[in-house]
C-alpha atoms as a PDB file:
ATOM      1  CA  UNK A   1      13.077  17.207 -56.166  1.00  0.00           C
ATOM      2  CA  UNK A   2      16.175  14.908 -56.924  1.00  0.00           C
ATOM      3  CA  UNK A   3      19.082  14.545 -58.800  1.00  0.00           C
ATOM      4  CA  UNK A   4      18.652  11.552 -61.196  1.00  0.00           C
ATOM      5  CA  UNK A   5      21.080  10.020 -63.522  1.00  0.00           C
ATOM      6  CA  UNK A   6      19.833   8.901 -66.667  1.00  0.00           C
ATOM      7  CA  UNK A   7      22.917   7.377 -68.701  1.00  0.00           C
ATOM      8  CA  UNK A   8      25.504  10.313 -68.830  1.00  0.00           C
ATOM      9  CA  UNK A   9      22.844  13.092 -68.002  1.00  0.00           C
ATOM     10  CA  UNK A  10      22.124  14.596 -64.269  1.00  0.00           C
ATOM     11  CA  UNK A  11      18.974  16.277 -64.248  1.00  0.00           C
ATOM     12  CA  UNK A  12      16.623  17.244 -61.172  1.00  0.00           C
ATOM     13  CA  UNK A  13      13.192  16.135 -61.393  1.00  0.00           C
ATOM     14  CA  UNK A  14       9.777  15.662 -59.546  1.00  0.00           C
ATOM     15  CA  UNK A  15       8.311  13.865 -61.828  1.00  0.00           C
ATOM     16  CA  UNK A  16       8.674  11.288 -64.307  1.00  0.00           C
ATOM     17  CA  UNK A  17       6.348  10.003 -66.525  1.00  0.00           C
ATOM     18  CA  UNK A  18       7.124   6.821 -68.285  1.00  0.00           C
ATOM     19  CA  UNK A  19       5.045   5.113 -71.604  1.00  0.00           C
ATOM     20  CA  UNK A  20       3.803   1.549 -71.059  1.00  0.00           C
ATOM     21  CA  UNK A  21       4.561  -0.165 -73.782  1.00  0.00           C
ATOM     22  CA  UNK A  22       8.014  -1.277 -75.083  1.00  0.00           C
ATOM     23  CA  UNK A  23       8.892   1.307 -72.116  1.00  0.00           C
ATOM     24  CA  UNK A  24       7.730  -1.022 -69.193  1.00  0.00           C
ATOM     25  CA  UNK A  25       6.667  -4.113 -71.021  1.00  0.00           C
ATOM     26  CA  UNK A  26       7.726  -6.116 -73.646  1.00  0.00           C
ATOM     27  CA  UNK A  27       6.392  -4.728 -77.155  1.00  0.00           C
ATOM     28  CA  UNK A  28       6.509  -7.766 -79.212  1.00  0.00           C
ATOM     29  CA  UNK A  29       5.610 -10.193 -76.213  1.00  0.00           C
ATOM     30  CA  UNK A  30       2.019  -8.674 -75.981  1.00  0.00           C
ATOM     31  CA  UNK A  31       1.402  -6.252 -79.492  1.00  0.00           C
ATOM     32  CA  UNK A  32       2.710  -8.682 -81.802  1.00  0.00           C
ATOM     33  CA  UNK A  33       1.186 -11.612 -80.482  1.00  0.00           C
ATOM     34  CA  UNK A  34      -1.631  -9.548 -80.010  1.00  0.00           C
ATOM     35  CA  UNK A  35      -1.738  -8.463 -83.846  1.00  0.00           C
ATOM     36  CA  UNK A  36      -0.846 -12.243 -84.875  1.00  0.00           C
ATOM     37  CA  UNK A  37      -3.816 -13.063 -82.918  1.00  0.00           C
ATOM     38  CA  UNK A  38      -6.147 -10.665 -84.480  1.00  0.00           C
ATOM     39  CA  UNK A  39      -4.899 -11.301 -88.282  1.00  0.00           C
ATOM     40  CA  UNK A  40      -4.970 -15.127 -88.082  1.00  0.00           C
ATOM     41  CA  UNK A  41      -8.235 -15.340 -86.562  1.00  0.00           C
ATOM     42  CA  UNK A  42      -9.726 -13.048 -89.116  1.00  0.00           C
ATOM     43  CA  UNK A  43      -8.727 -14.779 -92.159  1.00  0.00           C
ATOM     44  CA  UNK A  44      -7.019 -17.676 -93.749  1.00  0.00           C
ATOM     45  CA  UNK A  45      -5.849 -15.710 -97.679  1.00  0.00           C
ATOM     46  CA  UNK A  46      -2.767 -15.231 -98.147  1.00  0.00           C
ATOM     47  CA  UNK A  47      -3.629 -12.016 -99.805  1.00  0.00           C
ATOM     48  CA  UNK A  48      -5.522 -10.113 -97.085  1.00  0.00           C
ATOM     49  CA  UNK A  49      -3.416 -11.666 -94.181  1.00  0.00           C
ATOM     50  CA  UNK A  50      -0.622  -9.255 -95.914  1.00  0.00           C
ATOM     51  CA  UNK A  51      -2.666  -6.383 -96.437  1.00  0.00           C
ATOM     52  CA  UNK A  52      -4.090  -6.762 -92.576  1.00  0.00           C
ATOM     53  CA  UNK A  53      -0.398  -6.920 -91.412  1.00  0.00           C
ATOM     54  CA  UNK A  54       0.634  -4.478 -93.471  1.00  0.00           C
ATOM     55  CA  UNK A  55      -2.184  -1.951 -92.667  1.00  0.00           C
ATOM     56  CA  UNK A  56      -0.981  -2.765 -88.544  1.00  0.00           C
ATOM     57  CA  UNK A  57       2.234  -2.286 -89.229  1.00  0.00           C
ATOM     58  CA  UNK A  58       3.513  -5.976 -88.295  1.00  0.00           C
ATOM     59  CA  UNK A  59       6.333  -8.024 -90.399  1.00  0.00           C
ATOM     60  CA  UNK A  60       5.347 -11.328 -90.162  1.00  0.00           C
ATOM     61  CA  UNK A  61       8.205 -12.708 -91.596  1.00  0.00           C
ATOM     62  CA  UNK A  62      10.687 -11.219 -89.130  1.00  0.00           C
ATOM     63  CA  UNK A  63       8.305 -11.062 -86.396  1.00  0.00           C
ATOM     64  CA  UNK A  64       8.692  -7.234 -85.888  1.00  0.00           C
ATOM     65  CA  UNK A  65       6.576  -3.931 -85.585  1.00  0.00           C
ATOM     66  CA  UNK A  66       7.738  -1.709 -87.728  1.00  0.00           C
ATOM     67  CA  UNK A  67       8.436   1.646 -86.164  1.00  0.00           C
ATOM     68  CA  UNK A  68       6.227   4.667 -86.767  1.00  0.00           C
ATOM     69  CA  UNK A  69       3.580   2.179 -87.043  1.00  0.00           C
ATOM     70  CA  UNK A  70      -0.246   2.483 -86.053  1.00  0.00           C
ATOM     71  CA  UNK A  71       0.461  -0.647 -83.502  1.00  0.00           C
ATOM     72  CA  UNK A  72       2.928   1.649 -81.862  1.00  0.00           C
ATOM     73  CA  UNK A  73       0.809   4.714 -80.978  1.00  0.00           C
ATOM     74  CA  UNK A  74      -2.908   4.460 -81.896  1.00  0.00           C
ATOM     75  CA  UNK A  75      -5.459   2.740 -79.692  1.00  0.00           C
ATOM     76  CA  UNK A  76      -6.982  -0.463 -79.537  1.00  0.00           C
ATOM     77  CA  UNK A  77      -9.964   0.935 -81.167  1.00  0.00           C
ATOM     78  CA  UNK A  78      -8.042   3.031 -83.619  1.00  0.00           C
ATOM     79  CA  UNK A  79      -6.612  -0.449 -84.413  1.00  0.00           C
ATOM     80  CA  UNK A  80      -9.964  -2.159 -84.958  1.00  0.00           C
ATOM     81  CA  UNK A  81     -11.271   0.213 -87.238  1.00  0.00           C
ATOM     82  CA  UNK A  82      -8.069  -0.336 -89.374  1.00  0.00           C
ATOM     83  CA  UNK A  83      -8.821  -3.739 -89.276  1.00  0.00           C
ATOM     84  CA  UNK A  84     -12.375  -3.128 -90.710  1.00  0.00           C
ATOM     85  CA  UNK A  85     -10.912  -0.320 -93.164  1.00  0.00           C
ATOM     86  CA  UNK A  86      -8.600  -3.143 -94.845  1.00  0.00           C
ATOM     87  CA  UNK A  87     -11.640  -6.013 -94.601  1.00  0.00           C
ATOM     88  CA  UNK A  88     -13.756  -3.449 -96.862  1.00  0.00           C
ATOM     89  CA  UNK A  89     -11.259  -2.465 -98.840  1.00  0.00           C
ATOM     90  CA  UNK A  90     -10.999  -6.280 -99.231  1.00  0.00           C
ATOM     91  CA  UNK A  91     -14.460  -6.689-100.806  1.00  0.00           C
ATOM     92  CA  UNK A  92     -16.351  -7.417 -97.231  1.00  0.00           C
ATOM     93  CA  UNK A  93     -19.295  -4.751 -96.640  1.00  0.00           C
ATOM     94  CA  UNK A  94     -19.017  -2.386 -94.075  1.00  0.00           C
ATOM     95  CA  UNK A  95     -21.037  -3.161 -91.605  1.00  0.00           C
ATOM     96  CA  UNK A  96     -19.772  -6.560 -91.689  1.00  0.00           C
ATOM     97  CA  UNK A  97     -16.213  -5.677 -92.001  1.00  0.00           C
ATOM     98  CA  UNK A  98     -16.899  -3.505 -88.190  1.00  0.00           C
ATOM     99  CA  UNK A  99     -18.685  -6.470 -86.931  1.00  0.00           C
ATOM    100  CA  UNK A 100     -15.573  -9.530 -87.862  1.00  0.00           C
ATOM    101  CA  UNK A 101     -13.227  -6.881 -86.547  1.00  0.00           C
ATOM    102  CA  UNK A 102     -14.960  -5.843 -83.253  1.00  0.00           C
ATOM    103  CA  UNK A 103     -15.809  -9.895 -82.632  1.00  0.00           C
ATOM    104  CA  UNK A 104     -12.114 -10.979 -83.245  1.00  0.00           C
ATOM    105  CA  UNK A 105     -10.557  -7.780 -81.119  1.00  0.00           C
ATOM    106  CA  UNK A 106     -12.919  -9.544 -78.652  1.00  0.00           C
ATOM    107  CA  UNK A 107     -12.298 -13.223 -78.663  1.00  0.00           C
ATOM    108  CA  UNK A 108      -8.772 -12.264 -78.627  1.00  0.00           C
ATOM    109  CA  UNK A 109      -9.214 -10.486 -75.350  1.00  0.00           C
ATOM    110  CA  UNK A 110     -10.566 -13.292 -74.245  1.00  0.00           C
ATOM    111  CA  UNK A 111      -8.404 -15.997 -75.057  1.00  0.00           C
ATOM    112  CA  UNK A 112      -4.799 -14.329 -74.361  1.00  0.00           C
ATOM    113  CA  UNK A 113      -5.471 -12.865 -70.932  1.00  0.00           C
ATOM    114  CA  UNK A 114      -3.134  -9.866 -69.913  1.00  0.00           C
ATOM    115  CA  UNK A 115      -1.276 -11.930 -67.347  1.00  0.00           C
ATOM    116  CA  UNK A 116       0.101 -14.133 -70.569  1.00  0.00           C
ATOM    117  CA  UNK A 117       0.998 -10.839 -71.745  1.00  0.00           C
ATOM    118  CA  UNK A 118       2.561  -8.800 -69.552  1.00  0.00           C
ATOM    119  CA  UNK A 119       6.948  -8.793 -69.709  1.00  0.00           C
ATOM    120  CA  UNK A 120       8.458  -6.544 -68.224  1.00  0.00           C
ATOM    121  CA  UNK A 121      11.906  -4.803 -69.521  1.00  0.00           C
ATOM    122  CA  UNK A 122      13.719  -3.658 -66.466  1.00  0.00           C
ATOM    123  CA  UNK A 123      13.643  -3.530 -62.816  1.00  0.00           C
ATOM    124  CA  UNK A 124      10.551  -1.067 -62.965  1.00  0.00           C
ATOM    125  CA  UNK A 125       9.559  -1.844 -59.132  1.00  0.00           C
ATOM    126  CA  UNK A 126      12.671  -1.474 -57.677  1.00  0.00           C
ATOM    127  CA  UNK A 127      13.048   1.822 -59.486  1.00  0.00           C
ATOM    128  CA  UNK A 128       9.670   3.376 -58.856  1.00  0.00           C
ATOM    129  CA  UNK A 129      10.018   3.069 -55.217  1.00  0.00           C
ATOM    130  CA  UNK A 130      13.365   4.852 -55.546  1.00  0.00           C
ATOM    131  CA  UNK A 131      11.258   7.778 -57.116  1.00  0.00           C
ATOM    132  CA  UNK A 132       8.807   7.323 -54.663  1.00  0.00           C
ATOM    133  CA  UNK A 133      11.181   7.494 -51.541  1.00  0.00           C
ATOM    134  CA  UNK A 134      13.374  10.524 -53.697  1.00  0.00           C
ATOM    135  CA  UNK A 135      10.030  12.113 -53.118  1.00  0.00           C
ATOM    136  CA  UNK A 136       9.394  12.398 -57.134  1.00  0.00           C
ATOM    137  CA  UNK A 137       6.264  11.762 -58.653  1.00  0.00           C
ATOM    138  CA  UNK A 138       5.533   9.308 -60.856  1.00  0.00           C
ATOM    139  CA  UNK A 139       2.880   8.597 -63.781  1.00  0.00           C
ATOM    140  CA  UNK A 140       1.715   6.500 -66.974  1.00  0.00           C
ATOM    141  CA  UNK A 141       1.162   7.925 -70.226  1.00  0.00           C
ATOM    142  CA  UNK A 142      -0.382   5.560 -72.559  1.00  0.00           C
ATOM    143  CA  UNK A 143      -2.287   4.973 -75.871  1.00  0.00           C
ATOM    144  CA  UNK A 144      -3.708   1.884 -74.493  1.00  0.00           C
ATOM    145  CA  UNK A 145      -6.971   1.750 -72.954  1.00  0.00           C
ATOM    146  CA  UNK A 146      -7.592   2.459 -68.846  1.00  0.00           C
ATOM    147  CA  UNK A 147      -9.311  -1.083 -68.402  1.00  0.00           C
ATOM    148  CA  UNK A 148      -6.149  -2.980 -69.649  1.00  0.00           C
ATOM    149  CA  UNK A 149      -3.659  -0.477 -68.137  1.00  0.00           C
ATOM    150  CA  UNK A 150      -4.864  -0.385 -64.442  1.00  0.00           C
ATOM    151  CA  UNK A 151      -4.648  -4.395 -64.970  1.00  0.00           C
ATOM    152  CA  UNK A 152      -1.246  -4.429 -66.470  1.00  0.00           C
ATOM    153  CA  UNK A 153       0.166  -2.191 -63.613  1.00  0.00           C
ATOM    154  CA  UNK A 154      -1.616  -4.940 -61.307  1.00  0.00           C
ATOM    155  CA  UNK A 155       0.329  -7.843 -62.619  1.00  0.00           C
ATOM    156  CA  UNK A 156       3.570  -5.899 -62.774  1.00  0.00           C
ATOM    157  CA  UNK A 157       2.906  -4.988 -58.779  1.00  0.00           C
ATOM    158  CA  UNK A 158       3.540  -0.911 -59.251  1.00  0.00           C
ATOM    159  CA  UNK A 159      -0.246  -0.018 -59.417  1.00  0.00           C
ATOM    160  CA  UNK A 160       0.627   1.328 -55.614  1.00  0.00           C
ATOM    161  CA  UNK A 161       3.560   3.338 -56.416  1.00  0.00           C
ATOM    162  CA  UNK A 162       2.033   5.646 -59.514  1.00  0.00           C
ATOM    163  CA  UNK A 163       0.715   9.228 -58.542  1.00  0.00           C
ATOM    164  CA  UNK A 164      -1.565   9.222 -61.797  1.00  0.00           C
ATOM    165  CA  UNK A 165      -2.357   7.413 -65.462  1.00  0.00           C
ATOM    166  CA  UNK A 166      -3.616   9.089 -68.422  1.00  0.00           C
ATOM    167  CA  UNK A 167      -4.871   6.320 -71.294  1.00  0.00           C
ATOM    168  CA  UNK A 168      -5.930   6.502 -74.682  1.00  0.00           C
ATOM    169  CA  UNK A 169      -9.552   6.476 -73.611  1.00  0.00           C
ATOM    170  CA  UNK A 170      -9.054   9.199 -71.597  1.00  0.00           C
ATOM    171  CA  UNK A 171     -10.498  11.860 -74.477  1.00  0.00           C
ATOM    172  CA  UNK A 172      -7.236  13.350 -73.925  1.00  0.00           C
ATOM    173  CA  UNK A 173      -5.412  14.621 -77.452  1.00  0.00           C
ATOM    174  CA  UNK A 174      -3.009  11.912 -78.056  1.00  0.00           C
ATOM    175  CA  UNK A 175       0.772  11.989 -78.466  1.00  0.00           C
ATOM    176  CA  UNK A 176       2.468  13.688 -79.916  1.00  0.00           C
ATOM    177  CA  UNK A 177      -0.158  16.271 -78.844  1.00  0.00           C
ATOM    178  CA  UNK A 178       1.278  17.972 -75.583  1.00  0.00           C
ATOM    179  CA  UNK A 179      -2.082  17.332 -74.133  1.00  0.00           C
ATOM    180  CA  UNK A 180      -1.605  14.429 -71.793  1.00  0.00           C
ATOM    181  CA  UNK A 181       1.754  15.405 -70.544  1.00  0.00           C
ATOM    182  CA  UNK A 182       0.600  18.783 -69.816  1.00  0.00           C
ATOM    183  CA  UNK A 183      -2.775  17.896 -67.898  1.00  0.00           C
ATOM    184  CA  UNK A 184      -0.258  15.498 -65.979  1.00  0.00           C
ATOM    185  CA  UNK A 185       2.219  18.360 -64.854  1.00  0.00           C
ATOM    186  CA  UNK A 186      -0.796  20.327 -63.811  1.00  0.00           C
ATOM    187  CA  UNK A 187      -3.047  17.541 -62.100  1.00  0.00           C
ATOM    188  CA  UNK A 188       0.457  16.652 -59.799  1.00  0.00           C
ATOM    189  CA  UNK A 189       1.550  20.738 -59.819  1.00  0.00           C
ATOM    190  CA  UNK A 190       4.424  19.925 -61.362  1.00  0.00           C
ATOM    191  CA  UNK A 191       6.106  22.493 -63.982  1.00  0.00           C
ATOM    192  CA  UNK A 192       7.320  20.847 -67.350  1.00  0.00           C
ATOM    193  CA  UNK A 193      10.412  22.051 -66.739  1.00  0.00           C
ATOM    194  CA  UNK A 194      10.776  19.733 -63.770  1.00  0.00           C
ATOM    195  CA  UNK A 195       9.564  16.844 -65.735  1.00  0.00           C
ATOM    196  CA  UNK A 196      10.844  13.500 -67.474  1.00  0.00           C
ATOM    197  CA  UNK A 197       9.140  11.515 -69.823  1.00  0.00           C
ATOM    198  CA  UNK A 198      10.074   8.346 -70.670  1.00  0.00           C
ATOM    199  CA  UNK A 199       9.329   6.263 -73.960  1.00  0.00           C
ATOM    200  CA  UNK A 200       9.705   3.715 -76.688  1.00  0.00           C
ATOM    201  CA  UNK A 201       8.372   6.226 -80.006  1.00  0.00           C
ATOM    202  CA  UNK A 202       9.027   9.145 -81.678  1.00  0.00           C
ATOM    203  CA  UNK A 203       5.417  10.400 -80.702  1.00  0.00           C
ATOM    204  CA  UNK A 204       6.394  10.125 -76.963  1.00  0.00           C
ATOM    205  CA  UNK A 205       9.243  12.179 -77.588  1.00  0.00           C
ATOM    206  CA  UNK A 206       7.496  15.185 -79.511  1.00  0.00           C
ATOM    207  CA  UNK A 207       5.168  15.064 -76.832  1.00  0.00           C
ATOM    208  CA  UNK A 208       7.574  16.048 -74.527  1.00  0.00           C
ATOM    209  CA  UNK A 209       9.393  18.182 -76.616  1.00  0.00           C
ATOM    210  CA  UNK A 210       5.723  19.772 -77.742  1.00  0.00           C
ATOM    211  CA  UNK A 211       4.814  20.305 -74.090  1.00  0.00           C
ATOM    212  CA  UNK A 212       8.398  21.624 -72.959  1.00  0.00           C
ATOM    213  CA  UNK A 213       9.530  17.997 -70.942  1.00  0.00           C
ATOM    214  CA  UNK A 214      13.195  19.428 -69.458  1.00  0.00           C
ATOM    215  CA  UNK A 215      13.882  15.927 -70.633  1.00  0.00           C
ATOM    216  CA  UNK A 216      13.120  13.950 -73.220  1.00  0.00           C
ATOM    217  CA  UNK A 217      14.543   9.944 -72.765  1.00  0.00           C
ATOM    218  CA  UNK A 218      14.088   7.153 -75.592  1.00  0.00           C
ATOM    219  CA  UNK A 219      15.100   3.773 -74.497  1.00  0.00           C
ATOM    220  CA  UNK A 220      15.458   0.705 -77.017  1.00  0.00           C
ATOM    221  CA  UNK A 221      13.317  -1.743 -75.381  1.00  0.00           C
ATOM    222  CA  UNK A 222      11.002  -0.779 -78.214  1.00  0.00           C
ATOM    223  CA  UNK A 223      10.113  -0.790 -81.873  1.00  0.00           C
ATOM    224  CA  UNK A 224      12.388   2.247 -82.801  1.00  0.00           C
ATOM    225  CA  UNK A 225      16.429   2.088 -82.822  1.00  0.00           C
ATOM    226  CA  UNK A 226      19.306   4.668 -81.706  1.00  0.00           C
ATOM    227  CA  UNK A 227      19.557   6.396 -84.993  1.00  0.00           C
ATOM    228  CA  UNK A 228      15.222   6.663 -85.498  1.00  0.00           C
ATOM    229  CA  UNK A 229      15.123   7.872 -81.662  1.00  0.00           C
ATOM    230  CA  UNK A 230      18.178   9.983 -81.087  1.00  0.00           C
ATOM    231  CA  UNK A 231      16.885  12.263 -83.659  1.00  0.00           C
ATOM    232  CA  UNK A 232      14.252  13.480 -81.000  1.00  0.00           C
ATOM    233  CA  UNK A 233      15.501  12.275 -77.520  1.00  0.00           C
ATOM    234  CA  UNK A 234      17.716  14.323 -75.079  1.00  0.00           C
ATOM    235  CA  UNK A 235      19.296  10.816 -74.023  1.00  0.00           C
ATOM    236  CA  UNK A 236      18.706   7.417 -75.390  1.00  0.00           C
ATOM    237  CA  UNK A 237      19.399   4.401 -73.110  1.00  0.00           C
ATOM    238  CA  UNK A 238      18.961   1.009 -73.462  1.00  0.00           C
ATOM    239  CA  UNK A 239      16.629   0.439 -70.879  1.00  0.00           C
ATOM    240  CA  UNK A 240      14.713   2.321 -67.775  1.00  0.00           C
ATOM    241  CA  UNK A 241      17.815   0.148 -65.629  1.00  0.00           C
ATOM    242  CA  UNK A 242      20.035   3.090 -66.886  1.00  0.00           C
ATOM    243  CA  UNK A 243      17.784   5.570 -64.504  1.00  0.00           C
ATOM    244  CA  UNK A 244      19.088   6.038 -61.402  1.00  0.00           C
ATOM    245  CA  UNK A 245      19.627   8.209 -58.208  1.00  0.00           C
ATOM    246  CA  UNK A 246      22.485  10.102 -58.195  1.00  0.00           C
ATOM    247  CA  UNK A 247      24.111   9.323 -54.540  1.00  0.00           C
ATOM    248  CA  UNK A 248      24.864  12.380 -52.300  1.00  0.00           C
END
């Protein structure tokens, strides 16, 4: 165990379990180019470029996810088959509508590489091998899929220095099901109690809450804001920099 500080809050923990996205990594730098990607490729109207970016959850305009959004906490194929949901409802046929939306999800893997992706928020190396040293356990809980995140934890250089990952392909319940957090506690026999979790969303929160986290920390390096997030959070900080060891 050890005494962390996160913000204004002491609380001892052996584990922490952190989201990836807007949690680790830049949201907007890799979802919303990701989702620009996807809806330009796809079509040139005017009319179903809105609908597509609606349906994702994306403001073009400002260049924002909106929070609470299905590009915030579904997976990537969760995502395509809302993509093909708004092509039919669009007037293509259904088979094709799968087909344009499984090609583009595709070619857009394949053209913006996950190293032209990947920002990260905060000092999440330095403060993963405090955990590690503090003798605290660490792990990823993530809609996205395993392929991408075992890459993306590559790139950032922490892949060493995380005790476990659950993903969205997993076939785990996702958030804000208690599933994932739970099967984490009892894969690193951890209690709940003991545990931190870490994220961007409402969803990450109630997962915690759901599966009895003894804390529950937002941080605004996301989509959602202080008022959206302090409704469920124990804390809110403005980044994982405000974790720390407490010093004896």
């Amino acid at each position: 165990m050890a005494l962390l500080k996160i913000g204004r809050v002491s609380f001892d923990a052996d584990l922490v379990a952190f989201d990836k996205d807007g949690t680790l990594i830049d949201f907007e730098f890799m979802w919303g180019r990701m989702a620009v990607a996807w809806v330009e490729r796809l079509t040139s109207d005017e009319a179903l470029r809105q609908a597509l970016y609606h349906s994702l959850g994306y403001d073009a305009e400002k260049g924002r996810t909106r929070p609470q959004s299905p590009l915030t906490s579904t997976t990537v194929g969760q995502l395509e088959t809302i993509v093909a949901a708004t092509l039919y409802q669009h007037g293509v046929p259904w088979p094709d509508a799968q087909a344009r939306a499984r090609s583009v999800f595709r070619e857009t893997a394949a053209n913006l590489p996950l190293t032209d992706l990947v920002c990260p928020v905060g000092d999440i190396a330095g403060l993963m091998t405090h955990l590690k040293a503090a003798d605290v356990r660490v792990a990823i809980i993530t809609a996205d899929r395993r392929f991408e995140t075992e890459e993306a934890l590559l790139i950032l250089g922490i892949a060493h220095l995380v005790d476990l990952i659950v993903c969205g392909d997993d076939g785990v319940p996702a958030k804000p099901a208690p599933d994932a957090l739970l099967a984490t506690c009892e894969r690193l026999g951890v209690a709940p109690a003991r545990t931190i979790m870490v994220g961007d969303t409402v969803t990450d929160l109630l997962m915690a809450r759901n599966a009895g986290a003894g804390l529950g920390v937002a941080v605004l390096t996301g989509t959602g804001d202080q008022a959206l997030l302090g409704a469920h959070a124990d804390v809110v900080l403005p980044s994982i920099d405000e974790i720390v060891l407490e010093e004896s």
